[in-house]
PDB file of N, CA and C in Angstrom:
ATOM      1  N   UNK A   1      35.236 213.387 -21.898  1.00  0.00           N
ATOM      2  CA  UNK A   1      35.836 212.298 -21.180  1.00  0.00           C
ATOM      3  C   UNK A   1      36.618 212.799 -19.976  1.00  0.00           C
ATOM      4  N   UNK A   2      37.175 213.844 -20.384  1.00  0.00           N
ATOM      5  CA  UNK A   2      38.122 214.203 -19.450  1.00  0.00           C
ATOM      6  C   UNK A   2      37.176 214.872 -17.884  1.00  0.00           C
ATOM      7  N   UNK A   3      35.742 215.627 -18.275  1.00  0.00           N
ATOM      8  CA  UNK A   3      35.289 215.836 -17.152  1.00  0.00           C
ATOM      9  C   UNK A   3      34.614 214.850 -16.261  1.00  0.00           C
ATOM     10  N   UNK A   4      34.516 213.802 -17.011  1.00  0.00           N
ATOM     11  CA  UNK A   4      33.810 212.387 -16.333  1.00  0.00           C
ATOM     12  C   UNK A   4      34.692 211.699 -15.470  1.00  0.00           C
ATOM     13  N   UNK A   5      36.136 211.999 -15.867  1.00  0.00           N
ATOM     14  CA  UNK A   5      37.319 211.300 -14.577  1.00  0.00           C
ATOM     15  C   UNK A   5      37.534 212.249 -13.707  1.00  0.00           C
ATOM     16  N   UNK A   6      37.523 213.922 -13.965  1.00  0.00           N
ATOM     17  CA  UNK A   6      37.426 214.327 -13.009  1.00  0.00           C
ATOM     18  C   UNK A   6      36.502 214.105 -11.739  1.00  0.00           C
ATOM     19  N   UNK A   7      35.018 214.029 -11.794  1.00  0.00           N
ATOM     20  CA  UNK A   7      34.055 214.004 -11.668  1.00  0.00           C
ATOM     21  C   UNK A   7      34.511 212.978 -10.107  1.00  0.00           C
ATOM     22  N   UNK A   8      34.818 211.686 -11.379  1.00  0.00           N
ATOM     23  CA  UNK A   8      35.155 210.317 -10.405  1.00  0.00           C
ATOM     24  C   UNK A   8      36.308 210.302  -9.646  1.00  0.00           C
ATOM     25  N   UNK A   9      37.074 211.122 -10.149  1.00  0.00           N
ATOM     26  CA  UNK A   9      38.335 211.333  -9.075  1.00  0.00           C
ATOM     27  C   UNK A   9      37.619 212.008  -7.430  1.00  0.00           C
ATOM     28  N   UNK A  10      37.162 213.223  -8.346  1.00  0.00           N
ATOM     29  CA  UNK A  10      36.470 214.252  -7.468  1.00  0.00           C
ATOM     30  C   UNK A  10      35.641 213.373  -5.900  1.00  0.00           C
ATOM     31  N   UNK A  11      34.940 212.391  -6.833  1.00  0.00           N
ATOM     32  CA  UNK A  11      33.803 211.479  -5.775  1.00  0.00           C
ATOM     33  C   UNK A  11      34.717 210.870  -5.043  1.00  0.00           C
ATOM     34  N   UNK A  12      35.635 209.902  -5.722  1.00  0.00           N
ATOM     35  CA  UNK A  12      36.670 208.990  -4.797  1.00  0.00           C
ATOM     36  C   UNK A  12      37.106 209.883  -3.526  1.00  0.00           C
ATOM     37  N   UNK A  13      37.581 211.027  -3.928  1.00  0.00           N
ATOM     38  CA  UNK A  13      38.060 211.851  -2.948  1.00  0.00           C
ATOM     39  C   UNK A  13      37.211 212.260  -1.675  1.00  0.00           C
ATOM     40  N   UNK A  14      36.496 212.591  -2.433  1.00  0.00           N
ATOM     41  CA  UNK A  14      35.289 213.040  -1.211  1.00  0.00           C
ATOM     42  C   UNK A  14      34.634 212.045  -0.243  1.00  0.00           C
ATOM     43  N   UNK A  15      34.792 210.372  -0.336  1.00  0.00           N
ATOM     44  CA  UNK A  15      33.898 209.847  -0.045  1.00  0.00           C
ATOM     45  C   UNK A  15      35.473 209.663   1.240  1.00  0.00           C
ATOM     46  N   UNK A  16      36.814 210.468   1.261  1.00  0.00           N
ATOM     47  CA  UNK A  16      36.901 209.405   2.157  1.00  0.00           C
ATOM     48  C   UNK A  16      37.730 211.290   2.983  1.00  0.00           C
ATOM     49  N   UNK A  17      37.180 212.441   2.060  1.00  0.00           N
ATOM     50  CA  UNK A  17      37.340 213.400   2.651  1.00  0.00           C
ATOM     51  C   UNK A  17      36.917 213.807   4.206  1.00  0.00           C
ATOM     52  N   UNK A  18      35.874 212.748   4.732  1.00  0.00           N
ATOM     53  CA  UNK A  18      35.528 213.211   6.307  1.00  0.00           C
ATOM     54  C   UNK A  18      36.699 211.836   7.061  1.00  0.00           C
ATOM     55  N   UNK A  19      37.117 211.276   6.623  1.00  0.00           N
ATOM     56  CA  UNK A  19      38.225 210.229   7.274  1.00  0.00           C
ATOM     57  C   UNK A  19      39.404 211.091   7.863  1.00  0.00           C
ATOM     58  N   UNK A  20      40.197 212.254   6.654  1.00  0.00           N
ATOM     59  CA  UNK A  20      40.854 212.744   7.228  1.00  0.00           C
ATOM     60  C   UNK A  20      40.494 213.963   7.764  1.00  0.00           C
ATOM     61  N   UNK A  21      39.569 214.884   8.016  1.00  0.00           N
ATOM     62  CA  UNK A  21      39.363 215.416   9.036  1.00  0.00           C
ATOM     63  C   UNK A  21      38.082 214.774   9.839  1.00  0.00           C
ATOM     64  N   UNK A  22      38.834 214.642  10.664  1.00  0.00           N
ATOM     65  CA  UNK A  22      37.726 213.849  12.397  1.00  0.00           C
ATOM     66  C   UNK A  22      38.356 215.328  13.189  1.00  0.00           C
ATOM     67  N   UNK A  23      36.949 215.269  13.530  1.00  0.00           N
ATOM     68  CA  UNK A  23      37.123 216.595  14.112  1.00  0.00           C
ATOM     69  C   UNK A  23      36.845 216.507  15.934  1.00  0.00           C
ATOM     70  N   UNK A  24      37.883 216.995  17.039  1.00  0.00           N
ATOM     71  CA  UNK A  24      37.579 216.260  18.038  1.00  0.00           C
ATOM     72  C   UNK A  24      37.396 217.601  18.788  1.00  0.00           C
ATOM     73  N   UNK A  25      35.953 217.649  19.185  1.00  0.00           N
ATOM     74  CA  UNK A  25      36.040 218.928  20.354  1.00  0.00           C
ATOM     75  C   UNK A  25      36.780 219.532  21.101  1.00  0.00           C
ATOM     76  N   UNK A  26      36.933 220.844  21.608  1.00  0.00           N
ATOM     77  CA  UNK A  26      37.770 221.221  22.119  1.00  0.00           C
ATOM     78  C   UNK A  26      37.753 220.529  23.936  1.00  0.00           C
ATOM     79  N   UNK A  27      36.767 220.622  24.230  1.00  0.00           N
ATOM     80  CA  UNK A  27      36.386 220.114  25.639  1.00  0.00           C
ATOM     81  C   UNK A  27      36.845 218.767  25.684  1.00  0.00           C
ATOM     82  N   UNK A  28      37.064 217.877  24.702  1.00  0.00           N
ATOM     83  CA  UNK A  28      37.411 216.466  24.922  1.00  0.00           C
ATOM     84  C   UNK A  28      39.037 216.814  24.908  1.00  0.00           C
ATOM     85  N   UNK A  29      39.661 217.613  24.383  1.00  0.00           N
ATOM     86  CA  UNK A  29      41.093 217.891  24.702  1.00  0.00           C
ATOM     87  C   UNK A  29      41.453 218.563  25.725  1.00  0.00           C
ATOM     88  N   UNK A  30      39.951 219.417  26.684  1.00  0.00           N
ATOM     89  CA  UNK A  30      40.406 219.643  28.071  1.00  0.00           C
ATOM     90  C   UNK A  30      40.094 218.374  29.086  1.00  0.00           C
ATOM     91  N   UNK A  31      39.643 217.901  28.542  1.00  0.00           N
ATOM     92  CA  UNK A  31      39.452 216.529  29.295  1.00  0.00           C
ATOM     93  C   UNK A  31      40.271 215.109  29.305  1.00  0.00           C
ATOM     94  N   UNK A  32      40.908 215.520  28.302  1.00  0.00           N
ATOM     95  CA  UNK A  32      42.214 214.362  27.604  1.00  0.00           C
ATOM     96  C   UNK A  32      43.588 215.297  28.850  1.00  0.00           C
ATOM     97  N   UNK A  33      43.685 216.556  28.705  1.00  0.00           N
ATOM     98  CA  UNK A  33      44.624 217.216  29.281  1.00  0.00           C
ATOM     99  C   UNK A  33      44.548 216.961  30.984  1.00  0.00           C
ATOM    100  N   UNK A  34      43.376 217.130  31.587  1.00  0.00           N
ATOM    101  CA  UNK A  34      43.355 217.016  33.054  1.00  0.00           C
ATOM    102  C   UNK A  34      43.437 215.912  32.912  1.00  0.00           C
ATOM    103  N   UNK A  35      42.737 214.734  32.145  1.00  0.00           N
ATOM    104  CA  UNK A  35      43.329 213.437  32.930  1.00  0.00           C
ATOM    105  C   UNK A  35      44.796 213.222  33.205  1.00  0.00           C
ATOM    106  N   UNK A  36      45.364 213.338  32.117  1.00  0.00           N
ATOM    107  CA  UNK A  36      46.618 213.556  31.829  1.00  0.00           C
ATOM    108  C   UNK A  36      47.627 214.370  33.231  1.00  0.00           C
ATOM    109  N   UNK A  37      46.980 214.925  33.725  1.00  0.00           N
ATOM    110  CA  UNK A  37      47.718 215.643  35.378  1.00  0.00           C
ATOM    111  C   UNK A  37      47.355 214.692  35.878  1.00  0.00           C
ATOM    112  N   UNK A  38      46.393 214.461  35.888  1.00  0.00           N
ATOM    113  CA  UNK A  38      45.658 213.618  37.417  1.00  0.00           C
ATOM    114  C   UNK A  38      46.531 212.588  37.208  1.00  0.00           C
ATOM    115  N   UNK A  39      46.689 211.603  36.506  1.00  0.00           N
ATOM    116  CA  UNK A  39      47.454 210.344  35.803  1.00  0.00           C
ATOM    117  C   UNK A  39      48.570 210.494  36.079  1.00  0.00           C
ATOM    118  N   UNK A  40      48.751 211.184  35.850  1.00  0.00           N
ATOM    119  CA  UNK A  40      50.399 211.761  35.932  1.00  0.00           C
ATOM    120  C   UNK A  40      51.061 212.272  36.941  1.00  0.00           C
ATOM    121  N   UNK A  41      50.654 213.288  37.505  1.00  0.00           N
ATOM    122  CA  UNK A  41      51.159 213.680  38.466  1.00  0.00           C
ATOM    123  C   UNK A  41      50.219 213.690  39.695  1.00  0.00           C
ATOM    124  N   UNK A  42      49.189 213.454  40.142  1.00  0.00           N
ATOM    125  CA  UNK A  42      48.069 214.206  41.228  1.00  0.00           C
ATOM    126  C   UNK A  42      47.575 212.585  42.202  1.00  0.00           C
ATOM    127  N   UNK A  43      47.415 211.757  41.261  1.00  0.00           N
ATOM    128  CA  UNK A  43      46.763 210.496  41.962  1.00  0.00           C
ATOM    129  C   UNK A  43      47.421 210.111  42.771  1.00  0.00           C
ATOM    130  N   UNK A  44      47.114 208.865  43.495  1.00  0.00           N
ATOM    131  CA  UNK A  44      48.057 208.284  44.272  1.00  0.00           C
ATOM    132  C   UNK A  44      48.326 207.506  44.029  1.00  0.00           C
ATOM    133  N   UNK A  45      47.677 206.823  42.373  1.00  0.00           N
ATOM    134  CA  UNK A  45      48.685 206.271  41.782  1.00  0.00           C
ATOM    135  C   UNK A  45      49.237 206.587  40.275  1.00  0.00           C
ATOM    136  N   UNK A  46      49.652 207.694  40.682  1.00  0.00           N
ATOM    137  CA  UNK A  46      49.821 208.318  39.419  1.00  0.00           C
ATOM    138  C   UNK A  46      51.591 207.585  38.676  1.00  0.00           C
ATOM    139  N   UNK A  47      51.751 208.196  37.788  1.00  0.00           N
ATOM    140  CA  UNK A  47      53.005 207.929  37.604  1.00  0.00           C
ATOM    141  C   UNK A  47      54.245 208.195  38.099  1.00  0.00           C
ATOM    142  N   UNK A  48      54.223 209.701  38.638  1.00  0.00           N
ATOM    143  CA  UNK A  48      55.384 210.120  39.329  1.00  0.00           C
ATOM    144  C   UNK A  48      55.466 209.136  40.357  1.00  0.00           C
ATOM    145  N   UNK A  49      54.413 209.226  41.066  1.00  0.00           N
ATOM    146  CA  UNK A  49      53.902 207.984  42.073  1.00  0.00           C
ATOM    147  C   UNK A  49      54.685 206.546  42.360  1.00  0.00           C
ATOM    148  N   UNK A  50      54.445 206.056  41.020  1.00  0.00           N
ATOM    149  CA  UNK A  50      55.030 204.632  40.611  1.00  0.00           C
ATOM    150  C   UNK A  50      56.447 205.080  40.785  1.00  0.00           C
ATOM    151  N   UNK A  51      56.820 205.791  40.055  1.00  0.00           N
ATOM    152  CA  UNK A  51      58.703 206.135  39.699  1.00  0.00           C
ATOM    153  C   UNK A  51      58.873 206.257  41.096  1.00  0.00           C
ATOM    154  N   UNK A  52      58.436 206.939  42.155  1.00  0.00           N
ATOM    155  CA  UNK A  52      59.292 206.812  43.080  1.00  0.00           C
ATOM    156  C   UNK A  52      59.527 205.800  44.187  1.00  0.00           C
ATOM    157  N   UNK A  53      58.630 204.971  43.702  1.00  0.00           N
ATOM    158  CA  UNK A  53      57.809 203.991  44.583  1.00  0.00           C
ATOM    159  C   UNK A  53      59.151 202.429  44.179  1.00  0.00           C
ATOM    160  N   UNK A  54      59.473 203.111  42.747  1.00  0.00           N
ATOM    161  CA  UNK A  54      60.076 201.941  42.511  1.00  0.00           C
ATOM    162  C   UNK A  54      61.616 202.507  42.634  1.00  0.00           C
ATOM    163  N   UNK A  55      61.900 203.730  42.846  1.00  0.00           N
ATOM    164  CA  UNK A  55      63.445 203.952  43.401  1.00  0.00           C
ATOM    165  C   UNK A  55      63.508 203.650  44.905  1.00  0.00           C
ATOM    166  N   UNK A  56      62.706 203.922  45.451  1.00  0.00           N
ATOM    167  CA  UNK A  56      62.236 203.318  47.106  1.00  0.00           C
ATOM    168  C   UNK A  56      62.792 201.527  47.058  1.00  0.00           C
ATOM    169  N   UNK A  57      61.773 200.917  46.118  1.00  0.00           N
ATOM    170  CA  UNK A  57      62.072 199.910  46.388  1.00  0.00           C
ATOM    171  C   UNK A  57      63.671 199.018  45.825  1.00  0.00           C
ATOM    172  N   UNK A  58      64.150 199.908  44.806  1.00  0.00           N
ATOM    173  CA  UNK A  58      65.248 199.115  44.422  1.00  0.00           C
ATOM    174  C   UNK A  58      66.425 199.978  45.483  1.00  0.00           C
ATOM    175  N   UNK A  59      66.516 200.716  46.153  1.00  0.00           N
ATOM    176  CA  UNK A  59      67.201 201.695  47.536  1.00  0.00           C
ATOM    177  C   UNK A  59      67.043 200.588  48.701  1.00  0.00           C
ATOM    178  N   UNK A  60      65.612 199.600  49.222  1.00  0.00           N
ATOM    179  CA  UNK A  60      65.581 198.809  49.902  1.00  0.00           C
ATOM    180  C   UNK A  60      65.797 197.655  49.317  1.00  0.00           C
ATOM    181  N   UNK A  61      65.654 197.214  48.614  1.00  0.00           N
ATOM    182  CA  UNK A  61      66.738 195.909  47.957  1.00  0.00           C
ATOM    183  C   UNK A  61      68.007 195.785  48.183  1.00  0.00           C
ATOM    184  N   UNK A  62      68.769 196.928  47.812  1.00  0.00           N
ATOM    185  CA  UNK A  62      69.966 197.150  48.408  1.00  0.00           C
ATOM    186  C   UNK A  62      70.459 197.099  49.217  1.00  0.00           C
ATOM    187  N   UNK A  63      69.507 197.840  50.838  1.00  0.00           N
ATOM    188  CA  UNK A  63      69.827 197.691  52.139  1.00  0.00           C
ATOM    189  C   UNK A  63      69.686 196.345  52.596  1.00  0.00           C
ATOM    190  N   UNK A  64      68.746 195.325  51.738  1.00  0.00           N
ATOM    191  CA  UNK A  64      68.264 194.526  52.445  1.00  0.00           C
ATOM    192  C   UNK A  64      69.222 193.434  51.705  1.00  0.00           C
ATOM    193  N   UNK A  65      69.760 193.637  50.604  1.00  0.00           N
ATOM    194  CA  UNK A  65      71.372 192.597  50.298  1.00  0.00           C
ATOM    195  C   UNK A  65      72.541 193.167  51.328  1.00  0.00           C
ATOM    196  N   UNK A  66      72.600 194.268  51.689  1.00  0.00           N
ATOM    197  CA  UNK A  66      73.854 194.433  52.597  1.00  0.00           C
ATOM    198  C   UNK A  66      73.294 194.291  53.983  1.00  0.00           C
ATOM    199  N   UNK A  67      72.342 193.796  54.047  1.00  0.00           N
ATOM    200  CA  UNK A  67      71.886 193.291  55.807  1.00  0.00           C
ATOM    201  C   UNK A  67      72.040 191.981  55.418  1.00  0.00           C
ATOM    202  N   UNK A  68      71.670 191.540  54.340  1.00  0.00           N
ATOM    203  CA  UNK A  68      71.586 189.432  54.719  1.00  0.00           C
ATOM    204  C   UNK A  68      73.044 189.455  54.566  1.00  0.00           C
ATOM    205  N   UNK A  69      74.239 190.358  54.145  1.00  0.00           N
ATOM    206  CA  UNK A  69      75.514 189.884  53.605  1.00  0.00           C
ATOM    207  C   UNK A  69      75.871 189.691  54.996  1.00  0.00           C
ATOM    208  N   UNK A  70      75.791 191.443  55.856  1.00  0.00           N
ATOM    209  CA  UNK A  70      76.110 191.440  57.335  1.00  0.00           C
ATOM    210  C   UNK A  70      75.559 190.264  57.882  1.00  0.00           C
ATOM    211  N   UNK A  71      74.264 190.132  57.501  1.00  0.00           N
ATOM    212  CA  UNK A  71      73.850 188.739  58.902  1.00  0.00           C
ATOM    213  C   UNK A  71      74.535 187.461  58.676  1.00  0.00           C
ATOM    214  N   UNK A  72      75.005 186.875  57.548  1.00  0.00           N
ATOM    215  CA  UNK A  72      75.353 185.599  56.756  1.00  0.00           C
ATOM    216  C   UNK A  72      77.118 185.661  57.639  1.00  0.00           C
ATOM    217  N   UNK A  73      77.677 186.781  57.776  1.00  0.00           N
ATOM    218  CA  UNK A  73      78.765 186.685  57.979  1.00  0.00           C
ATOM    219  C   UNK A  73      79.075 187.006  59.840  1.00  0.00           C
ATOM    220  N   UNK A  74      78.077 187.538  60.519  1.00  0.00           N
ATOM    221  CA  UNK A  74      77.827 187.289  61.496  1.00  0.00           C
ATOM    222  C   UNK A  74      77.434 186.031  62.200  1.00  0.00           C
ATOM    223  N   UNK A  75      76.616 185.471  61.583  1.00  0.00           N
ATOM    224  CA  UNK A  75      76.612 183.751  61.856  1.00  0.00           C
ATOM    225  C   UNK A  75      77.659 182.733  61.339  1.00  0.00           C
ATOM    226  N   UNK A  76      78.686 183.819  60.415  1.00  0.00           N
ATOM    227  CA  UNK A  76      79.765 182.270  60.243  1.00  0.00           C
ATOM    228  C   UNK A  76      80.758 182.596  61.602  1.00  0.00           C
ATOM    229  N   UNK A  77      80.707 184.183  62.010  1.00  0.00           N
ATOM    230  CA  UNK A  77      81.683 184.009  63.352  1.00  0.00           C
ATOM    231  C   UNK A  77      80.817 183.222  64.094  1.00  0.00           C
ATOM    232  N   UNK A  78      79.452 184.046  64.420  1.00  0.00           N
ATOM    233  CA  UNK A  78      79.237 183.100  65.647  1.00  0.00           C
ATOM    234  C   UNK A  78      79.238 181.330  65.680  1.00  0.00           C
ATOM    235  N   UNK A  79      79.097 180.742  64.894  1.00  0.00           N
ATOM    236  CA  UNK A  79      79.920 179.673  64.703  1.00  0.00           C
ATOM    237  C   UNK A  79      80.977 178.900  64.208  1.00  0.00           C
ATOM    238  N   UNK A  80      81.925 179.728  64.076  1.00  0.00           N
ATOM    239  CA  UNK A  80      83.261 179.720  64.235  1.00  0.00           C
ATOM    240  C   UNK A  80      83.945 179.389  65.559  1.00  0.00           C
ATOM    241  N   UNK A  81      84.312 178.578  66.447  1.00  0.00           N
ATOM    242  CA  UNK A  81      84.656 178.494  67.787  1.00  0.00           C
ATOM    243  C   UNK A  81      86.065 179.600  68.185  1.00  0.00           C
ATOM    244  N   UNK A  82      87.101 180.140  67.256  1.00  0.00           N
ATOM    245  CA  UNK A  82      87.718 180.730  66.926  1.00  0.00           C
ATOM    246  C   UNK A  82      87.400 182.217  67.199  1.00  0.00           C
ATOM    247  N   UNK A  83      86.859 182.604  66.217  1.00  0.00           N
ATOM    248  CA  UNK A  83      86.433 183.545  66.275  1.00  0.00           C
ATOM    249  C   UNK A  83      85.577 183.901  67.184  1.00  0.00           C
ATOM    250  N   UNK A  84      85.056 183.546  68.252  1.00  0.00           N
ATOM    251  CA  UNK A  84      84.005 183.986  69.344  1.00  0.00           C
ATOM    252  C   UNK A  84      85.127 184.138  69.657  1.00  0.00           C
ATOM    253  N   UNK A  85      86.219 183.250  70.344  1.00  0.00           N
ATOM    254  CA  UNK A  85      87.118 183.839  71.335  1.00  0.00           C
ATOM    255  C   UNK A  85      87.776 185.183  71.380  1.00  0.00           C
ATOM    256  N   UNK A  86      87.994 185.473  69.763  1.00  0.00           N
ATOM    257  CA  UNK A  86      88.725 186.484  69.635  1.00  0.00           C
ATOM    258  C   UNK A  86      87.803 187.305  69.639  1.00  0.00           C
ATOM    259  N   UNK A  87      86.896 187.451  69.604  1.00  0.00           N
ATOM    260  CA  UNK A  87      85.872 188.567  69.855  1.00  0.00           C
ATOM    261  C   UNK A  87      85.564 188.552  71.264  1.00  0.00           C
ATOM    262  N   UNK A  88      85.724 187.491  72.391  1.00  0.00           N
ATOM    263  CA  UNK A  88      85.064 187.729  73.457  1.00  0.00           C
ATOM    264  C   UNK A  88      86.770 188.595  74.079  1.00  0.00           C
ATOM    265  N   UNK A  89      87.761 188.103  73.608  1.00  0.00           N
ATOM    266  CA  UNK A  89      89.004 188.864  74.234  1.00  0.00           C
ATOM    267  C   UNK A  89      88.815 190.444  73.612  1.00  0.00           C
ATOM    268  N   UNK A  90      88.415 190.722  72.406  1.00  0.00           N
ATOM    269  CA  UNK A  90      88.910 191.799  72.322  1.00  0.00           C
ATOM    270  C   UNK A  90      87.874 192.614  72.972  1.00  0.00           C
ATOM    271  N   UNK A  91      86.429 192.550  72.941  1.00  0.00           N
ATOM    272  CA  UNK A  91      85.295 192.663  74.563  1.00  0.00           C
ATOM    273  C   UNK A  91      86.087 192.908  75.790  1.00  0.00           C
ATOM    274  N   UNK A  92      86.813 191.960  76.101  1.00  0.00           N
ATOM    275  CA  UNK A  92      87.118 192.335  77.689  1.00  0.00           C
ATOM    276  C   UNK A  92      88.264 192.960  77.341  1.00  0.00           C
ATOM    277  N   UNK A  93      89.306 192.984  76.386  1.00  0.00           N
ATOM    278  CA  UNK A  93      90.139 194.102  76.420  1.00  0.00           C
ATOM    279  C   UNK A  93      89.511 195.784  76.382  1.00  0.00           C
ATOM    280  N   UNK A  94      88.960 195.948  75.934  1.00  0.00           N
ATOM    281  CA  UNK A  94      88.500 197.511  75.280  1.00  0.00           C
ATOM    282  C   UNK A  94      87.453 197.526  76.362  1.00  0.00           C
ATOM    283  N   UNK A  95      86.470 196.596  77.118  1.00  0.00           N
ATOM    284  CA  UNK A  95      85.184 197.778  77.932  1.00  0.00           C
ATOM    285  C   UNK A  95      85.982 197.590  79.352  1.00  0.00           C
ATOM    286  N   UNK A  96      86.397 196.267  79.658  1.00  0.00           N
ATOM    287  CA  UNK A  96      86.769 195.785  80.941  1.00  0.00           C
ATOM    288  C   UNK A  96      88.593 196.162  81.699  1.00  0.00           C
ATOM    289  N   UNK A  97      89.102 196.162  80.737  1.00  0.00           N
ATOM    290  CA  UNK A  97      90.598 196.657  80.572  1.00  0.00           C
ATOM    291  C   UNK A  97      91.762 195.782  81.344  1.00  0.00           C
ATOM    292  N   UNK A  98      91.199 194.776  80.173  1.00  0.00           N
ATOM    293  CA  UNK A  98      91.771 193.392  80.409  1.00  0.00           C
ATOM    294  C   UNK A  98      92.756 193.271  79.870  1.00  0.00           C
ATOM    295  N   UNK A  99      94.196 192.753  80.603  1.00  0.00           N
ATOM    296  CA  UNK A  99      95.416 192.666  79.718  1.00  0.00           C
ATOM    297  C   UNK A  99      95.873 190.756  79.863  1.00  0.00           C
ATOM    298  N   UNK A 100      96.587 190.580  78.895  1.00  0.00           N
ATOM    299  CA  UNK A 100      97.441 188.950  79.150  1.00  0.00           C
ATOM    300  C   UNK A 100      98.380 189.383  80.179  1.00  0.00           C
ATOM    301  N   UNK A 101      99.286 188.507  80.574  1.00  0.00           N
ATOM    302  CA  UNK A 101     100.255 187.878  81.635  1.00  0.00           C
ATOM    303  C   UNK A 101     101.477 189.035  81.189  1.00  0.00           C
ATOM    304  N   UNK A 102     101.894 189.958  81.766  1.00  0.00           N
ATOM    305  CA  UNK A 102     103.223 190.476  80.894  1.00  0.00           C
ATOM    306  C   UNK A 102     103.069 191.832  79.638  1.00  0.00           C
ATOM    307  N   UNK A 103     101.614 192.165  79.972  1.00  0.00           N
ATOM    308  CA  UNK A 103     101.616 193.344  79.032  1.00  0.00           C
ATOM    309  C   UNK A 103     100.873 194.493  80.197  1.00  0.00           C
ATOM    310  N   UNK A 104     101.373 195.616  79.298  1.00  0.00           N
ATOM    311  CA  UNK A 104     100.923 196.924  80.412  1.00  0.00           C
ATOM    312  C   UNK A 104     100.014 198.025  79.352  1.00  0.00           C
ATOM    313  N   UNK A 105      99.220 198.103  79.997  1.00  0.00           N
ATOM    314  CA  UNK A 105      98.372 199.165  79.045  1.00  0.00           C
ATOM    315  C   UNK A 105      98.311 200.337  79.571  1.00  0.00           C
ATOM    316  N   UNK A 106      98.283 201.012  78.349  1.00  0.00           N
ATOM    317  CA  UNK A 106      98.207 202.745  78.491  1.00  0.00           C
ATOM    318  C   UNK A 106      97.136 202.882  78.720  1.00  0.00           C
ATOM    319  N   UNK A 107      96.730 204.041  79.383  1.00  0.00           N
ATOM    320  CA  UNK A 107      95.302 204.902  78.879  1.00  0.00           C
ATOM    321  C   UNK A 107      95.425 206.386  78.727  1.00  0.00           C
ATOM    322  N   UNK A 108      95.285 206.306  77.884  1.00  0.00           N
ATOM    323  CA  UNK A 108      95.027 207.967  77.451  1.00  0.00           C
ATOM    324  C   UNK A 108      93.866 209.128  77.422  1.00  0.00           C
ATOM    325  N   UNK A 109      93.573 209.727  78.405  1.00  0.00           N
ATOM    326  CA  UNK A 109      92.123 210.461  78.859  1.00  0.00           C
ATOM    327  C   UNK A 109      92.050 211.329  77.454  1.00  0.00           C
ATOM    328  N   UNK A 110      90.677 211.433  76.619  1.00  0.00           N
ATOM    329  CA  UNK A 110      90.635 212.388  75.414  1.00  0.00           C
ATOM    330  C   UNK A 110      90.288 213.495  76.308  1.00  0.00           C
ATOM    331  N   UNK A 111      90.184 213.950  77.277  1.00  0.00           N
ATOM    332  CA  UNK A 111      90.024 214.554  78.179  1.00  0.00           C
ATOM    333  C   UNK A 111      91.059 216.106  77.731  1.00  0.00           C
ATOM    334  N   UNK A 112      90.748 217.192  77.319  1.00  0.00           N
ATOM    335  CA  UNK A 112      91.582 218.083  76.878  1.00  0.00           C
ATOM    336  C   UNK A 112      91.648 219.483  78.036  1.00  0.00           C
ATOM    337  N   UNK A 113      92.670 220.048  78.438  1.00  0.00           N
ATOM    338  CA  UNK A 113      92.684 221.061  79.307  1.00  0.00           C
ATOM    339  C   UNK A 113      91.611 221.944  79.250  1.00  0.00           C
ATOM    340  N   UNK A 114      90.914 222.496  80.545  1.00  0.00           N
ATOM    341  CA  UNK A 114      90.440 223.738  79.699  1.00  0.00           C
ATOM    342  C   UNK A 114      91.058 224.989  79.102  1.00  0.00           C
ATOM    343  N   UNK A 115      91.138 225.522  78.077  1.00  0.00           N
ATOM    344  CA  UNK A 115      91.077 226.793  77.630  1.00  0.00           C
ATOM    345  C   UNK A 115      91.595 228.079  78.824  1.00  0.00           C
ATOM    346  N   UNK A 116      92.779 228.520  78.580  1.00  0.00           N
ATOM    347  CA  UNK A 116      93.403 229.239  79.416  1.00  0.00           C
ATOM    348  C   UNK A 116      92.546 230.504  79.233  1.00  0.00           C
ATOM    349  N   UNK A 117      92.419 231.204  80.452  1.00  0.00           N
ATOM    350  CA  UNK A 117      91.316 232.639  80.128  1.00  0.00           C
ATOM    351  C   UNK A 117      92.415 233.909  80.402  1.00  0.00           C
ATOM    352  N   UNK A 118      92.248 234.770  79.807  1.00  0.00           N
ATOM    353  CA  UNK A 118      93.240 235.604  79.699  1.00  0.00           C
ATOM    354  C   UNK A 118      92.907 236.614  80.814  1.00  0.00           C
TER     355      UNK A 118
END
């Protein structure tokens, strides 16, 4: 009795003994491996590819929220009636060297000596 369950153990086993070894060529694991570069690193759309493609784009997201902030707040001066003025005075103060009624302005040349030669 006892060699008849071996027997059937023995068969059970065996019938599912090629399940766990699958045996996969070596050439299909050099071929699993280069894709694996190419994919990865080599294509042009590889993965490294993507990753940088998408730090690019969240870097210009960024620039492009602190340009609509700048532009949004540039159009509330320019229509501001207020604020143009004070921007068109402080314009002709600083390029034109424009003063009010009663004030005197300095100027100071950044203009530095030359260098005494011995």
């Amino acid at each position: 009795m006892r060699d008849i369950g071996r027997r059937i153990q023995g068969y059970r086993l065996s019938r599912y003994a090629h399940a766990q070894r699958a045996h996969v060529p070596k050439w299909a694991w050099l071929a699993l491996g280069a894709w694996m570069l190419w994919a990865g690193l080599l294509s042009d759309h590889s993965f490294y590819q993507l990753w940088r493609m998408q730090r690019v784009s969240q870097r210009e997201q960024a620039r492009l929220l602190e340009t609509q902030t700048a532009l949004r707040h540039l159009d509330r001066q320019a229509r501001d009636g207020n604020e143009r003025k004070r921007i068109a005075e402080r314009m002709l103060r600083e390029q034109e060297g424009w003063a009010r009624p009663g004030e005197i302005i300095y100027r100071i040349d950044d203009k530095s000596p030359p260098p005494a030669s011995e």
